[in-house]
N, C-alpha and C. Protein backbone atom coordinates (compact mmCIF):
# COMPACT_ATOMS: atom_id res chain seq x y z
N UNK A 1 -15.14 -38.41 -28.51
CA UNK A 1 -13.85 -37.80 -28.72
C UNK A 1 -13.27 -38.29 -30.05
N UNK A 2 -12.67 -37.22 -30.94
CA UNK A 2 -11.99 -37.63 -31.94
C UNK A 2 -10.84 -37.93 -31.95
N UNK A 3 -10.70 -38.98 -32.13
CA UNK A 3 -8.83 -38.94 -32.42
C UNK A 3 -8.27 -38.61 -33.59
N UNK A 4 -7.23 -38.26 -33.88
CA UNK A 4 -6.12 -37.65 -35.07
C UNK A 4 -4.95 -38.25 -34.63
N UNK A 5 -4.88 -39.52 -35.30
CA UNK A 5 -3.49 -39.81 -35.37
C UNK A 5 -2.55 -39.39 -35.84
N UNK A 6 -1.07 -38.82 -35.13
CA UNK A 6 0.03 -38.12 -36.03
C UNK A 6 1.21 -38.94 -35.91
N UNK A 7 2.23 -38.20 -36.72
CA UNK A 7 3.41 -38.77 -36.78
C UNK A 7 4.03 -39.55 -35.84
N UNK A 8 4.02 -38.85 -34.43
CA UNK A 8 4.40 -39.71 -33.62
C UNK A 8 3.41 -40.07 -32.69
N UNK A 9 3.70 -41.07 -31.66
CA UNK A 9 2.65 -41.91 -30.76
C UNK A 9 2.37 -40.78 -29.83
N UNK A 10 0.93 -41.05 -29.40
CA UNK A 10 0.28 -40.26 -28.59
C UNK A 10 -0.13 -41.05 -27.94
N UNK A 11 -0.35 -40.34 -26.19
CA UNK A 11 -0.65 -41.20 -25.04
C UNK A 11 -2.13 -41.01 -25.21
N UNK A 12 -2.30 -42.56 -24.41
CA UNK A 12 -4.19 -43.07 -24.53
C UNK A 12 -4.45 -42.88 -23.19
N UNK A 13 -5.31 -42.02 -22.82
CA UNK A 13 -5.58 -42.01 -21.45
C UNK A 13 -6.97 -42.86 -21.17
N UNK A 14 -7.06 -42.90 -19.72
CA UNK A 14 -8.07 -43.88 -19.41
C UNK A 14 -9.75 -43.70 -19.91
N UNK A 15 -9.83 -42.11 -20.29
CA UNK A 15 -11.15 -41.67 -20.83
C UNK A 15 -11.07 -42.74 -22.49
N UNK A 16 -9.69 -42.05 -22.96
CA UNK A 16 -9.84 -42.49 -24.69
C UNK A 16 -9.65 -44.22 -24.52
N UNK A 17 -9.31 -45.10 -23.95
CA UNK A 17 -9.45 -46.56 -23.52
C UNK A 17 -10.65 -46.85 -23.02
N UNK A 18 -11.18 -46.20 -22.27
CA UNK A 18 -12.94 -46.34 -22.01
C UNK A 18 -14.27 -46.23 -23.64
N UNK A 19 -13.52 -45.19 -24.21
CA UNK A 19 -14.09 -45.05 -25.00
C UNK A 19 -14.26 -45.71 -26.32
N UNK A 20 -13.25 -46.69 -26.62
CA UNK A 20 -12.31 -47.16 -27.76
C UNK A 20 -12.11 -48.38 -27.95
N UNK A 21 -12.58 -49.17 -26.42
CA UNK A 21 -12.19 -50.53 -26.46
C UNK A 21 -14.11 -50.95 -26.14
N UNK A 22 -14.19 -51.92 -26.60
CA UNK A 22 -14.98 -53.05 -26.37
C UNK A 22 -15.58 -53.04 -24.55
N UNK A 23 -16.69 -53.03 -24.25
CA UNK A 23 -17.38 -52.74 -23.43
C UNK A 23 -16.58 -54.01 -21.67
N UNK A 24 -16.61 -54.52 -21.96
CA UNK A 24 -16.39 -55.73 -21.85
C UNK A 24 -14.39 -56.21 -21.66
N UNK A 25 -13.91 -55.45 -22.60
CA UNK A 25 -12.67 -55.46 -22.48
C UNK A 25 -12.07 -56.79 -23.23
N UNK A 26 -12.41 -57.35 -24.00
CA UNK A 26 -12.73 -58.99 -24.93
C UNK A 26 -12.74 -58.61 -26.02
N UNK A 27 -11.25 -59.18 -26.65
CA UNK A 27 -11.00 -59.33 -27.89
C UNK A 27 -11.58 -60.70 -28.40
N UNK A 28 -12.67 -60.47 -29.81
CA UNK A 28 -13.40 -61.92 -29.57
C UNK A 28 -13.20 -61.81 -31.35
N UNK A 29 -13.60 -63.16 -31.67
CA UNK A 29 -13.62 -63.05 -33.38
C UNK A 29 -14.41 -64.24 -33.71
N UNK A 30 -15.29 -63.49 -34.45
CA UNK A 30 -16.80 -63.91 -34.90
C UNK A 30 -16.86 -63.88 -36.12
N UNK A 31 -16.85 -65.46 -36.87
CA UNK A 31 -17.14 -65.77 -38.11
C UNK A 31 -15.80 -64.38 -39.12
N UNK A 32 -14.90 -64.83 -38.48
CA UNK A 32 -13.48 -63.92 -39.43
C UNK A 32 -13.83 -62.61 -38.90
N UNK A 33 -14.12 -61.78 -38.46
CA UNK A 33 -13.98 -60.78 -38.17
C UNK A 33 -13.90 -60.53 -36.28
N UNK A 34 -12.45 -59.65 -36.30
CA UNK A 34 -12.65 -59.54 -35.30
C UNK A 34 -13.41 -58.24 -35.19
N UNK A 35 -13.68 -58.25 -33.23
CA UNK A 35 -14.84 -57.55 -32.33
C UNK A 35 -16.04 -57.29 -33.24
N UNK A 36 -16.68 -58.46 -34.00
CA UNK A 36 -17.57 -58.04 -34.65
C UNK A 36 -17.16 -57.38 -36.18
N UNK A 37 -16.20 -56.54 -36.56
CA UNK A 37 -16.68 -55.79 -37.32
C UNK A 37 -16.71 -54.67 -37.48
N UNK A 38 -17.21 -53.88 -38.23
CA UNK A 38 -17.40 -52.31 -38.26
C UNK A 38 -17.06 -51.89 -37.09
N UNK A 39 -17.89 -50.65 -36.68
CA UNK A 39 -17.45 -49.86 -35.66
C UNK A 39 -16.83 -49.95 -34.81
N UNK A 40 -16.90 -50.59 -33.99
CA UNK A 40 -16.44 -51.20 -32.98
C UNK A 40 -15.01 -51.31 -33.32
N UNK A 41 -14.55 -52.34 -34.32
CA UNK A 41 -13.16 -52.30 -34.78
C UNK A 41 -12.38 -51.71 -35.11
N UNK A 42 -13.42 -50.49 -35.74
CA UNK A 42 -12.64 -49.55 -36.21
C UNK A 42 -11.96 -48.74 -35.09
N UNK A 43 -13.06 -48.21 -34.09
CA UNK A 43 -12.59 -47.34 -33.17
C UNK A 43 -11.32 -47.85 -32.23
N UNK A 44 -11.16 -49.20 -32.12
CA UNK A 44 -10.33 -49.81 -31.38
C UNK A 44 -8.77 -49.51 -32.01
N UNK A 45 -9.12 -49.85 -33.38
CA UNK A 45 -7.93 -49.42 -34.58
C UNK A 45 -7.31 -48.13 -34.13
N UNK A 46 -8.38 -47.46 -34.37
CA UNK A 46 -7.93 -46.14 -34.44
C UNK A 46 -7.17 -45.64 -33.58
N UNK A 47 -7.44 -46.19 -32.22
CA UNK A 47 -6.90 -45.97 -30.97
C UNK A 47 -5.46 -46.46 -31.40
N UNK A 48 -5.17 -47.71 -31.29
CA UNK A 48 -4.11 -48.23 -31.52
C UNK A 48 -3.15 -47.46 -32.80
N UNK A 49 -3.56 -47.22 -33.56
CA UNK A 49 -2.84 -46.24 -34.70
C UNK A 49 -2.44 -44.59 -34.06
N UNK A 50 -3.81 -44.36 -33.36
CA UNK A 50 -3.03 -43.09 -32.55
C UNK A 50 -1.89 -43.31 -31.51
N UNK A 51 -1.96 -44.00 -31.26
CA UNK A 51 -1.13 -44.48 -29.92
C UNK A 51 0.59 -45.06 -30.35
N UNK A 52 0.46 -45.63 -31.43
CA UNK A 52 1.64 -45.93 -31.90
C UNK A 52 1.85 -45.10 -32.95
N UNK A 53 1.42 -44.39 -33.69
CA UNK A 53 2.20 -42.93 -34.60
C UNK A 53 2.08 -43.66 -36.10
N UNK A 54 1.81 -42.90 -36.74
CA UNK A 54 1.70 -43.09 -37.85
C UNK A 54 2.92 -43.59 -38.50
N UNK A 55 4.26 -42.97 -38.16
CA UNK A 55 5.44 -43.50 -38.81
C UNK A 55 5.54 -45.16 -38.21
N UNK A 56 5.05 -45.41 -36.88
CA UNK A 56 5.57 -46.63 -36.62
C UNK A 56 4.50 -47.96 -37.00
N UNK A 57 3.84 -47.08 -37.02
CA UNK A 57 2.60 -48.07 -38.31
C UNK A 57 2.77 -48.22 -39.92
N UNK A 58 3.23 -46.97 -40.81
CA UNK A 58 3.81 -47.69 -41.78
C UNK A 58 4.92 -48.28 -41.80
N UNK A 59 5.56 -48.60 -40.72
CA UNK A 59 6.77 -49.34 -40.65
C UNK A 59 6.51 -50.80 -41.04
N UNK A 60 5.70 -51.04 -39.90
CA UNK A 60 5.00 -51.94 -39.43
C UNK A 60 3.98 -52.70 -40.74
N UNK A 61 4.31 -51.73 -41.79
CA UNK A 61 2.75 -52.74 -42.82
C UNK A 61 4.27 -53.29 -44.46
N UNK A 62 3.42 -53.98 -44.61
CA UNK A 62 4.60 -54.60 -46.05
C UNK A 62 4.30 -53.89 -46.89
N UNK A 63 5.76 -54.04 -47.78
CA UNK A 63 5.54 -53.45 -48.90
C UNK A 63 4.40 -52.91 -49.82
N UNK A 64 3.87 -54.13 -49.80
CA UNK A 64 2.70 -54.31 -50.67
C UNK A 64 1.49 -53.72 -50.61
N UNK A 65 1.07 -53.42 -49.07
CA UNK A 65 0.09 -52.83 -48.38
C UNK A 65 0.38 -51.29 -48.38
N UNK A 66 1.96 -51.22 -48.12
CA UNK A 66 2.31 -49.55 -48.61
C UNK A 66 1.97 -49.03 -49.62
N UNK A 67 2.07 -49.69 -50.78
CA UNK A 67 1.80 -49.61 -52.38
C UNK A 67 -0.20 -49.22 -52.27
N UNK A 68 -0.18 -50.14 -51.87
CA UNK A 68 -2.18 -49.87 -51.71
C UNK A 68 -2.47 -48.80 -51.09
N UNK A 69 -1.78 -48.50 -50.28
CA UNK A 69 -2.11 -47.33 -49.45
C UNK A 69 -1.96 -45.80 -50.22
N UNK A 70 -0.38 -45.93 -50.65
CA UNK A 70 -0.52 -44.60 -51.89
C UNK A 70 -1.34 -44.47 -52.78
N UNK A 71 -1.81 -46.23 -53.55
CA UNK A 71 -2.86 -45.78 -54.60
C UNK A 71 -4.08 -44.93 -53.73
N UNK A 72 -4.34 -45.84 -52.39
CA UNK A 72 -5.57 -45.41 -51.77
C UNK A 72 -6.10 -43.62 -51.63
N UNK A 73 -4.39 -43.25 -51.27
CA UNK A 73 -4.28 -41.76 -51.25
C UNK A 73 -4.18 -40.91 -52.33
N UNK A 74 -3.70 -41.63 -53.07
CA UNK A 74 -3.95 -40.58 -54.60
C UNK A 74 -5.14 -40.74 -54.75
N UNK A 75 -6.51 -41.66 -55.11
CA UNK A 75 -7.42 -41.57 -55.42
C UNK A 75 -8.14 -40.69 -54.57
N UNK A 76 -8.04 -39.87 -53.58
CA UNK A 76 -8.55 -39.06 -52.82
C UNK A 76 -8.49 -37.46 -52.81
N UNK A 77 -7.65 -37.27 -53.80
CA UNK A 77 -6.74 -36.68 -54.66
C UNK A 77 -7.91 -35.47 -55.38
């Protein structure tokens, strides 16, 4: 299942939490990275970014990281 995170928070149902979290249900962090890493992290992210809305996630990041993020998006441009 794909997720598309939007503006506002979207509910995680028990399929997209089955699917999204760590087998195991264990937030673990291995040599600086947590759950491993790649995939795994990502998809967990993603969940969590869908779930809390895009506006309440750039709320949520500093200045500075906002700034990175526009460059990130213009270069996509």
């Amino acid at each position: 299942m794909q997720l598309v995170p939007k503006k506002e928070p979207q509910k995680v149902d028990y399929q997209i939490w089955e699917s999204h979290t760590p087998g195991d249900y264990k937030l673990e962090l291995m040599d600086g990275e947590c759950l491993w890493g790649g995939e795994e992290r990502d998809r967990m992210t993603l969940m969590l970014v869908y779930n809390m809305g895009l506006e309440a996630f750039l709320k949520s990041l500093p200045s500075e990281s906002k700034q990175v993020l526009r460059e990130l998006l213009a270069e996509e441009r």
